[in-house]
PDB file of N, CA and C in Angstrom:
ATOM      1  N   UNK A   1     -24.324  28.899 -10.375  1.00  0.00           N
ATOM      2  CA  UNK A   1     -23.016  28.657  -9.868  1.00  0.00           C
ATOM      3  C   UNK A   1     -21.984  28.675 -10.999  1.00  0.00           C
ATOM      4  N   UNK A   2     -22.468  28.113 -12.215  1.00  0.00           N
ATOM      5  CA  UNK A   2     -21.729  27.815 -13.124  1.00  0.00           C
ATOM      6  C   UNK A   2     -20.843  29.434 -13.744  1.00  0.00           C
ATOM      7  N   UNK A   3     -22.601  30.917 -13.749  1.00  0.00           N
ATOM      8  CA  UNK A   3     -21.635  31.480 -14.097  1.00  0.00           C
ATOM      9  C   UNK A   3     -21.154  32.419 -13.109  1.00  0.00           C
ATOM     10  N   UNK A   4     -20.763  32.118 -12.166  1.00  0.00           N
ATOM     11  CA  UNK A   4     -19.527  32.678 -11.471  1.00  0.00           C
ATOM     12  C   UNK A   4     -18.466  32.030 -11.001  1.00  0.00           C
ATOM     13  N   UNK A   5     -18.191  31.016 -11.579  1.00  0.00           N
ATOM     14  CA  UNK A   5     -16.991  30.969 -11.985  1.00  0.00           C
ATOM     15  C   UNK A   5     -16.810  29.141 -11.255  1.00  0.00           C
ATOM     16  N   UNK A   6     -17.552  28.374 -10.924  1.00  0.00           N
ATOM     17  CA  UNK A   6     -18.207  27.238 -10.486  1.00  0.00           C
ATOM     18  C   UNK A   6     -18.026  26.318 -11.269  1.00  0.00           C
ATOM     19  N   UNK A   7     -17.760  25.256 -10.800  1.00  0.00           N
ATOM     20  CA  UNK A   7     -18.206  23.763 -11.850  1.00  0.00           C
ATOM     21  C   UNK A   7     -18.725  22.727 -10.830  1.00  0.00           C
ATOM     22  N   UNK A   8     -19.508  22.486 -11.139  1.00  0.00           N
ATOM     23  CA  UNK A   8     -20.732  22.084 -10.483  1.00  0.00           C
ATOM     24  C   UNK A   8     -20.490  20.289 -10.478  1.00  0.00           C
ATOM     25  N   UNK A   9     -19.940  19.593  -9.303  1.00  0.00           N
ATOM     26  CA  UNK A   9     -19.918  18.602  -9.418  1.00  0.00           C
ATOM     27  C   UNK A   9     -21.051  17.364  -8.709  1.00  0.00           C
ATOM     28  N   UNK A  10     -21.797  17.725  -8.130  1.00  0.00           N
ATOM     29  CA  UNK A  10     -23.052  17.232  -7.802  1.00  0.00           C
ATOM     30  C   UNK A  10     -24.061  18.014  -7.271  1.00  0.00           C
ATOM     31  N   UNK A  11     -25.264  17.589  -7.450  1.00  0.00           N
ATOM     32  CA  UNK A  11     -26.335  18.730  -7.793  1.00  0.00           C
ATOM     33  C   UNK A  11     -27.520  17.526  -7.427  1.00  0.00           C
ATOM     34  N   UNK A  12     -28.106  17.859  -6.250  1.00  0.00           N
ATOM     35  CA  UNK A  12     -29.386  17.299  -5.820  1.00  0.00           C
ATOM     36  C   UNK A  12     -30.366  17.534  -4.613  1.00  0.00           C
ATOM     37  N   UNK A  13     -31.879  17.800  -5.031  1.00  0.00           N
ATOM     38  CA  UNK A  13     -33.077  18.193  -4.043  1.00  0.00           C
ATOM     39  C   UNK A  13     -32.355  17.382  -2.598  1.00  0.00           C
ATOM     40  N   UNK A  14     -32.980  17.751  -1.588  1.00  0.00           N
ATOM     41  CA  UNK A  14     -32.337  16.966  -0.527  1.00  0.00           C
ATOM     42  C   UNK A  14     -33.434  17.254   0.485  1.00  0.00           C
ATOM     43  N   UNK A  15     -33.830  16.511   1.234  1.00  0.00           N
ATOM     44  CA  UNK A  15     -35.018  16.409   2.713  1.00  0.00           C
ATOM     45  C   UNK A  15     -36.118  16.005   1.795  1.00  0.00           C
ATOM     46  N   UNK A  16     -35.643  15.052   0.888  1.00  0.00           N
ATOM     47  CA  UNK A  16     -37.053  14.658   0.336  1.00  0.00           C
ATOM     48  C   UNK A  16     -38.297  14.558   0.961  1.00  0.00           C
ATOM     49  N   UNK A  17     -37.845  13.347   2.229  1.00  0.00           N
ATOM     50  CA  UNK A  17     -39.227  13.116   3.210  1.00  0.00           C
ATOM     51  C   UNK A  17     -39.735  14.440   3.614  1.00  0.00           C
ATOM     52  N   UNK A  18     -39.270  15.523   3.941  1.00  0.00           N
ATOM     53  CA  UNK A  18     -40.224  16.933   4.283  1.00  0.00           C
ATOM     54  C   UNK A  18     -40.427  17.024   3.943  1.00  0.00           C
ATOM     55  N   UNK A  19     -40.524  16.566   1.837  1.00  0.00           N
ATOM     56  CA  UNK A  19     -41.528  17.675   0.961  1.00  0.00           C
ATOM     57  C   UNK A  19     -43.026  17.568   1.476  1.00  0.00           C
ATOM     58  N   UNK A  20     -43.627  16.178   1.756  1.00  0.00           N
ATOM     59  CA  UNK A  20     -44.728  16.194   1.890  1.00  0.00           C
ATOM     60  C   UNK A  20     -45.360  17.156   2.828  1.00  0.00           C
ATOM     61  N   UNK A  21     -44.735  17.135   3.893  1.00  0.00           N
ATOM     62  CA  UNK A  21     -45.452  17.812   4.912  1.00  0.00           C
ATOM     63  C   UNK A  21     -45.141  19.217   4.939  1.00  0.00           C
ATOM     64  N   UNK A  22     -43.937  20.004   4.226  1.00  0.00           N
ATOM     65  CA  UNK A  22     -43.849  20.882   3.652  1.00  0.00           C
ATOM     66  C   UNK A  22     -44.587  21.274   2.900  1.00  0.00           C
ATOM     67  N   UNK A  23     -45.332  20.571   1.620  1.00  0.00           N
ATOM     68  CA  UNK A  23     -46.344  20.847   1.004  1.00  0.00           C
ATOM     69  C   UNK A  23     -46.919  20.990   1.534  1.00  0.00           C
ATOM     70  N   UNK A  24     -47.709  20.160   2.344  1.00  0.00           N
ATOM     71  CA  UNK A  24     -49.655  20.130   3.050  1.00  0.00           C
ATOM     72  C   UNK A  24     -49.561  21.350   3.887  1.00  0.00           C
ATOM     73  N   UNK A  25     -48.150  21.814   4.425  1.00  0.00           N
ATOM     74  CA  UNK A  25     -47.932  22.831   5.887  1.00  0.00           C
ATOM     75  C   UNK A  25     -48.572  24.341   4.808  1.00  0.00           C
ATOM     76  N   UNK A  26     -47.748  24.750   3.495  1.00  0.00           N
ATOM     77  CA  UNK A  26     -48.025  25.185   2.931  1.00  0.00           C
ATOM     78  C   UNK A  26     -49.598  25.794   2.506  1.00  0.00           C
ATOM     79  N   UNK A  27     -49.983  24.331   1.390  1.00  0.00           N
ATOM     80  CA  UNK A  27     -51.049  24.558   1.010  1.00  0.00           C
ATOM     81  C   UNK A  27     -52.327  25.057   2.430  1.00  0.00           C
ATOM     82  N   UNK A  28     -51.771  24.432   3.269  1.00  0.00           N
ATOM     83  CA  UNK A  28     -52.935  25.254   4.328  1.00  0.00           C
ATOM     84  C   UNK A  28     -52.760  26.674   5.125  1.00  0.00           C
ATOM     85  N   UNK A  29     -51.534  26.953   4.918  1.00  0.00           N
ATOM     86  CA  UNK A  29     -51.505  28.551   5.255  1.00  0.00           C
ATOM     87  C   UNK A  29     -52.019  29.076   4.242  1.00  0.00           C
ATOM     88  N   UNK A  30     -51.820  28.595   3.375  1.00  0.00           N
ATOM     89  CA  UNK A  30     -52.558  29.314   1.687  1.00  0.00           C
ATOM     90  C   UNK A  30     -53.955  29.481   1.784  1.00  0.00           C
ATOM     91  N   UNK A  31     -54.620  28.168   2.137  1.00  0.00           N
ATOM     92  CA  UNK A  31     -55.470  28.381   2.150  1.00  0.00           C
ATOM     93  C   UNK A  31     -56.680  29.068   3.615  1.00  0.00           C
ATOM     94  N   UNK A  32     -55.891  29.008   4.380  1.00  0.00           N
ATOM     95  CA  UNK A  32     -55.899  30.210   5.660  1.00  0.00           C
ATOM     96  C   UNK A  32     -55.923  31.375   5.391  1.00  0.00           C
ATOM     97  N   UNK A  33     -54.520  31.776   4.750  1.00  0.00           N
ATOM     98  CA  UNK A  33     -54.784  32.864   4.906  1.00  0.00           C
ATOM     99  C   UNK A  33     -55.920  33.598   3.159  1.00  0.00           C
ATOM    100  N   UNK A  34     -56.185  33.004   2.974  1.00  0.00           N
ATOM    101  CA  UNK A  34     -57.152  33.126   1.309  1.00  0.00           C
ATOM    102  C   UNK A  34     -58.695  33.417   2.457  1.00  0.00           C
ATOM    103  N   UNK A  35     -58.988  32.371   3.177  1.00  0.00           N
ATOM    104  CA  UNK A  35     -59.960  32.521   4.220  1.00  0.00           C
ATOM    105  C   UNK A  35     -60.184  33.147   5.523  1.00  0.00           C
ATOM    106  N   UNK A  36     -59.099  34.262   5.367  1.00  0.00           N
ATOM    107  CA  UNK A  36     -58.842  35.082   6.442  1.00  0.00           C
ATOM    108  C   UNK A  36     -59.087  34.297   8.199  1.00  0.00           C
ATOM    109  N   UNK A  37     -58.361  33.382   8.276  1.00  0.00           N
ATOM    110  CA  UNK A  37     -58.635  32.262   9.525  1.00  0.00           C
ATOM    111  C   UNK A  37     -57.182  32.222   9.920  1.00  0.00           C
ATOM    112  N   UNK A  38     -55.710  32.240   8.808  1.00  0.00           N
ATOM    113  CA  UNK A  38     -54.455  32.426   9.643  1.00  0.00           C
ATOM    114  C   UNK A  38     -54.150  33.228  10.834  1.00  0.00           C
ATOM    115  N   UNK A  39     -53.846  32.553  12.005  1.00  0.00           N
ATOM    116  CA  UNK A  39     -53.874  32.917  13.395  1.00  0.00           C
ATOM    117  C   UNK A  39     -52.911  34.520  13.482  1.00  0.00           C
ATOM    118  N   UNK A  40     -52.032  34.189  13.241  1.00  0.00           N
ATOM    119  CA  UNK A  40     -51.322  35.621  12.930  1.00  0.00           C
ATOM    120  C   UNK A  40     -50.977  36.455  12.058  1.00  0.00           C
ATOM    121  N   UNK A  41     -51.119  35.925  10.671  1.00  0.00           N
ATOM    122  CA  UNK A  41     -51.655  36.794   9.458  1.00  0.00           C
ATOM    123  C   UNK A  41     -49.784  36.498   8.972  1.00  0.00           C
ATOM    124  N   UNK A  42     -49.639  37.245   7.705  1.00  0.00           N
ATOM    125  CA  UNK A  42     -48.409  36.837   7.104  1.00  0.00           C
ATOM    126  C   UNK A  42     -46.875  36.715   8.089  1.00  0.00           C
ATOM    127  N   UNK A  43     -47.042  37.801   9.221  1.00  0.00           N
ATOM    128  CA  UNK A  43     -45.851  37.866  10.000  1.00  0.00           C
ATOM    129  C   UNK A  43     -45.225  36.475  10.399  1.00  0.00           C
ATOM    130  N   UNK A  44     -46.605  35.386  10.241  1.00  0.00           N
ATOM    131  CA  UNK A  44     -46.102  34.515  10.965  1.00  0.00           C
ATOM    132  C   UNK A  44     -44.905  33.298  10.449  1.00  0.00           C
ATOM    133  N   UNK A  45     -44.698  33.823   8.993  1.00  0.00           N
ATOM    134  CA  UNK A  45     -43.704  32.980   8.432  1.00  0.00           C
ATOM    135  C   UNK A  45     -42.301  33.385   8.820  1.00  0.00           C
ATOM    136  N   UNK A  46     -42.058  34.750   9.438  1.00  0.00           N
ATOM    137  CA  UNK A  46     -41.238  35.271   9.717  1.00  0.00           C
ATOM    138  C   UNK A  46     -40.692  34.304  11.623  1.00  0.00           C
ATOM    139  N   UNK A  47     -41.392  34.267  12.110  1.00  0.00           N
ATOM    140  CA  UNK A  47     -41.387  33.328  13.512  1.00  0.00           C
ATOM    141  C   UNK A  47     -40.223  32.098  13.483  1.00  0.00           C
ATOM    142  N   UNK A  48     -39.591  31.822  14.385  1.00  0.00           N
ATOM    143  CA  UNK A  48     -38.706  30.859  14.270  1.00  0.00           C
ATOM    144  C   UNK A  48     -39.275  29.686  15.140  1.00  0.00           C
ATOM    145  N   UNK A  49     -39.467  28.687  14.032  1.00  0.00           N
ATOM    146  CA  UNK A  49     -40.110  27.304  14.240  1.00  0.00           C
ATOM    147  C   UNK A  49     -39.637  26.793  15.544  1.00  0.00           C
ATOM    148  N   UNK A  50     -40.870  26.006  16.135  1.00  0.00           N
ATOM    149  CA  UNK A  50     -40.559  25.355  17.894  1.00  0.00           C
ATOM    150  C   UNK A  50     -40.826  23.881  17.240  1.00  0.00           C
ATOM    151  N   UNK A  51     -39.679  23.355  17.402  1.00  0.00           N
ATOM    152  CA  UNK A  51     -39.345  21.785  17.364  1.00  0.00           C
ATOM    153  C   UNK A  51     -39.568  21.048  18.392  1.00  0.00           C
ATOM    154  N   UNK A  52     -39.816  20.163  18.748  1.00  0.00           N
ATOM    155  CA  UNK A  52     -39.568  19.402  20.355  1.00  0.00           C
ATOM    156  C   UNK A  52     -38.940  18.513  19.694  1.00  0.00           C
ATOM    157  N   UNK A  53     -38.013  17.729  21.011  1.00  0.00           N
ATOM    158  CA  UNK A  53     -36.989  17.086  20.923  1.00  0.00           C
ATOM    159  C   UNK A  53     -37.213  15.548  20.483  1.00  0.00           C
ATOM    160  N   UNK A  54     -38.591  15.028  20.459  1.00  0.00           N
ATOM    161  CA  UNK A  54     -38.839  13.516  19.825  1.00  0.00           C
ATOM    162  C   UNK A  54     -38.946  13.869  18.752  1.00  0.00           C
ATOM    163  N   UNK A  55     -39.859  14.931  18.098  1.00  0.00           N
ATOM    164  CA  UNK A  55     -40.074  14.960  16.813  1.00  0.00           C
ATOM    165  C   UNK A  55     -38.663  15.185  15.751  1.00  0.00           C
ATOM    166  N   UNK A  56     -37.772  16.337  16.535  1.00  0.00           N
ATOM    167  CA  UNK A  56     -36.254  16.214  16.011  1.00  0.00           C
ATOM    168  C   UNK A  56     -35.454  15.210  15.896  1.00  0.00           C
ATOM    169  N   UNK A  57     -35.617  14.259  16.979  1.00  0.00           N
ATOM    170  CA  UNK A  57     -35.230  12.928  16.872  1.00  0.00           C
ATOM    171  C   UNK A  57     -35.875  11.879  15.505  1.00  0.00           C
ATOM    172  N   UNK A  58     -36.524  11.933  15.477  1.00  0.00           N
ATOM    173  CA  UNK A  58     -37.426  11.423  14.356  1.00  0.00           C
ATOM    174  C   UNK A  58     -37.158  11.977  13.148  1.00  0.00           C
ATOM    175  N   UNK A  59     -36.888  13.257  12.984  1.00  0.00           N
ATOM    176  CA  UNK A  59     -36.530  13.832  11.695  1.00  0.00           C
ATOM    177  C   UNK A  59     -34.580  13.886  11.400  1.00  0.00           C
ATOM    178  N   UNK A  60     -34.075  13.586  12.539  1.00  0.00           N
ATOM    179  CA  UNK A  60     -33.185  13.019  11.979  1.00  0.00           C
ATOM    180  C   UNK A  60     -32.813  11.829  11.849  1.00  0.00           C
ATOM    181  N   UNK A  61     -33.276  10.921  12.204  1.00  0.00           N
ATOM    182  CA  UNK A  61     -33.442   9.652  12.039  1.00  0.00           C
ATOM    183  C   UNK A  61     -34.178   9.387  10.322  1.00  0.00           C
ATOM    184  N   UNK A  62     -35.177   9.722  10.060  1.00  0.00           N
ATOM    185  CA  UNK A  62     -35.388   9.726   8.726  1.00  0.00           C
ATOM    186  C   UNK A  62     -34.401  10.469   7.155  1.00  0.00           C
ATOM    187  N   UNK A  63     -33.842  12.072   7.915  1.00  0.00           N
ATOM    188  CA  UNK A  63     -33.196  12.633   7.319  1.00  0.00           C
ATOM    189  C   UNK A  63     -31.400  11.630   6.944  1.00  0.00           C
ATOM    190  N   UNK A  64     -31.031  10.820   7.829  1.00  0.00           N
ATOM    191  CA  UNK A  64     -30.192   9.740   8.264  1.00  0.00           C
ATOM    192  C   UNK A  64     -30.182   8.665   7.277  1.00  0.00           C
ATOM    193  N   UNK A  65     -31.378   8.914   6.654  1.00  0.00           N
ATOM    194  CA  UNK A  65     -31.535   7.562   5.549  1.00  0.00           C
ATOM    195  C   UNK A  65     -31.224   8.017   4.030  1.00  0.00           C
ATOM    196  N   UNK A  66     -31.595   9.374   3.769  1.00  0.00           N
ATOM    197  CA  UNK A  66     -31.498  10.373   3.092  1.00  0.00           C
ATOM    198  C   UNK A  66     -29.327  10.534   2.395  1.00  0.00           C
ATOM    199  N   UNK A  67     -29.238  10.173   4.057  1.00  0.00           N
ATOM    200  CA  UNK A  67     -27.567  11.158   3.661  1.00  0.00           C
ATOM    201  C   UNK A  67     -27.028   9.919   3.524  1.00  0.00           C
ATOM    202  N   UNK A  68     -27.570   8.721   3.404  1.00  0.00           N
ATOM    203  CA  UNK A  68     -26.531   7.556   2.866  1.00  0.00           C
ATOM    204  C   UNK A  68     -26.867   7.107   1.220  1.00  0.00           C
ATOM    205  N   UNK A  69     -27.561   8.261   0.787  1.00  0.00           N
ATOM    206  CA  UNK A  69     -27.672   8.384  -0.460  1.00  0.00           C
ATOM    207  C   UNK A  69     -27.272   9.424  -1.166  1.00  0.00           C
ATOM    208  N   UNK A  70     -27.228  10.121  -0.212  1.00  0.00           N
ATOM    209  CA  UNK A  70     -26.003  11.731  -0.780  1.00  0.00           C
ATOM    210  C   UNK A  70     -24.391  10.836  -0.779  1.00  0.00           C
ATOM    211  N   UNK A  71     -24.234  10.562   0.281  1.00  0.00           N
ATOM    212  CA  UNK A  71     -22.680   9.439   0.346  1.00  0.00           C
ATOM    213  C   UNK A  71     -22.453   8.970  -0.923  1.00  0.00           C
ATOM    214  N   UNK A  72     -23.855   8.330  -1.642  1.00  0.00           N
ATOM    215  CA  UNK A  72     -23.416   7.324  -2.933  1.00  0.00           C
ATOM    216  C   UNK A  72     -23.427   8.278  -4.185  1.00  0.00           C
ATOM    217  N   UNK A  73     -23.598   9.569  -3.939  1.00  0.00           N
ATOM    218  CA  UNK A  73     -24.051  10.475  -4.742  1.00  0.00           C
ATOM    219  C   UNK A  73     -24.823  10.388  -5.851  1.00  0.00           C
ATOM    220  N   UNK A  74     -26.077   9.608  -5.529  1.00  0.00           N
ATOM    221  CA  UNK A  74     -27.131   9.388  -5.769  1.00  0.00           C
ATOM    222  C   UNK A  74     -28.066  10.654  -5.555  1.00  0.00           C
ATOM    223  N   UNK A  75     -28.858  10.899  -7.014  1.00  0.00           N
ATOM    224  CA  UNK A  75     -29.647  11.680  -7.127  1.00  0.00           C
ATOM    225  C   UNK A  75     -31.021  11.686  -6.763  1.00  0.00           C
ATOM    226  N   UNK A  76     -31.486  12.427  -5.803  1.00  0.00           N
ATOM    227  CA  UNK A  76     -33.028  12.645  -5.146  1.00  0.00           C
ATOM    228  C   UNK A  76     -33.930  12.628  -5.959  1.00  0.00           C
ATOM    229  N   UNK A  77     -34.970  12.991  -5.823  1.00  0.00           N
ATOM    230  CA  UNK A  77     -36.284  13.151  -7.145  1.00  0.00           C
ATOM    231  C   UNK A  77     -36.377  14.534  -6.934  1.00  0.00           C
ATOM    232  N   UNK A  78     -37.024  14.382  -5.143  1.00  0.00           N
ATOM    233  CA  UNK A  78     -37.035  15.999  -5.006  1.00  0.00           C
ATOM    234  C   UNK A  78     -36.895  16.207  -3.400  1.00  0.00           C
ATOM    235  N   UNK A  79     -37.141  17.683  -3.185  1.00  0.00           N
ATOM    236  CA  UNK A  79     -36.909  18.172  -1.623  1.00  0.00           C
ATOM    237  C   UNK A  79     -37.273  19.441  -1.229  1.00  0.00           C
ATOM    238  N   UNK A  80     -36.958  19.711  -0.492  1.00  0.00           N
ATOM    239  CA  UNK A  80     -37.325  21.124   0.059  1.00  0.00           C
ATOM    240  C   UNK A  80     -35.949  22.123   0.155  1.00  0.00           C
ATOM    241  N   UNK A  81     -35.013  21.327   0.006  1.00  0.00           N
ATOM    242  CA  UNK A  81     -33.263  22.434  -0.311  1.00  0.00           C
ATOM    243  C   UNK A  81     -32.967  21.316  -1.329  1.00  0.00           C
ATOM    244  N   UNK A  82     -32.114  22.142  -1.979  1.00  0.00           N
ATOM    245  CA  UNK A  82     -30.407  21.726  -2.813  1.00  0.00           C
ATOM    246  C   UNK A  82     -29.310  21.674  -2.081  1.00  0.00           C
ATOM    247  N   UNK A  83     -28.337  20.389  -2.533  1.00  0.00           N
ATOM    248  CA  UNK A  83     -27.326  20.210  -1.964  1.00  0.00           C
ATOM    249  C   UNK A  83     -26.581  20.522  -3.259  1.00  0.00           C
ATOM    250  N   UNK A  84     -25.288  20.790  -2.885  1.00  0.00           N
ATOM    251  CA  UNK A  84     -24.585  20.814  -4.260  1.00  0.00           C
ATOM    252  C   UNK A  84     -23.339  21.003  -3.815  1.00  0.00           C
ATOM    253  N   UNK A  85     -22.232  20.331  -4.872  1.00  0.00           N
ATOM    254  CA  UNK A  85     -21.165  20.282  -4.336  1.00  0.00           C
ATOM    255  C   UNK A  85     -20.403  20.977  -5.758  1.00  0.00           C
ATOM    256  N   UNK A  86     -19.496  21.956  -5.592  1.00  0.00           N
ATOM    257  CA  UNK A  86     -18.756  22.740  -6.609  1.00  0.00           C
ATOM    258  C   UNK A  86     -17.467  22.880  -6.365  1.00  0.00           C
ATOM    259  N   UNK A  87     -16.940  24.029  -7.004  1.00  0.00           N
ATOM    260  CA  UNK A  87     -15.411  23.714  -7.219  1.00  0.00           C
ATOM    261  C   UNK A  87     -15.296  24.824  -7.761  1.00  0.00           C
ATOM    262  N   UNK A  88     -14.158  25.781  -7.393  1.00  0.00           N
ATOM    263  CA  UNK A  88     -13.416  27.016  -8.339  1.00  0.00           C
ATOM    264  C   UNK A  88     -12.914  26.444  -9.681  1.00  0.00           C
ATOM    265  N   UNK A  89     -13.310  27.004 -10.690  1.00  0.00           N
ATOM    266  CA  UNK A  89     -12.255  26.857 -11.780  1.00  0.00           C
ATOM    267  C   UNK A  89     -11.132  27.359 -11.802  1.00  0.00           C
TER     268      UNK A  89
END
């Protein structure tokens, strides 16, 4: 960001709580598809994810706890996106 022309005034991982299950979701397509057992083979990362509506509820409810620490602009450890807040020079 910085070099195009950016100044970078906060900078932090964000959906911490998904990393985990982001990870494990991961490491087992990995290891699926390494064991030729992934149900639809690489296309399937391309597919647009089916949520149901408790589990969305639930993930924003956790994600909810998350953004009252972006508010204090308090820095994450880690996440699955970057938030970042910049500025034209």
């Amino acid at each position: 960001m910085t070099a195009t022309g950016y100044s970078v005034e906060y900078l932090t991982p964000f959906m911490t709580l998904l990393y985990p299950a982001a990870l494990i979701g991961r490491r087992i397509h990995d290891w699926r598809a390494r064991n030729g057992s992934s149900p639809a083979g690489p296309n399937r990362l391309n597919e647009e994810p089916r949520i149901r509506r408790a589990f969305d509820a639930m993930l924003a409810g956790l994600l909810s706890q998350e953004t009252r620490w972006v508010r204090r602009w308090r820095t994450l450890p880690l996440g699955t996106s970057l938030l970042a807040l910049a500025r034209a020079r």
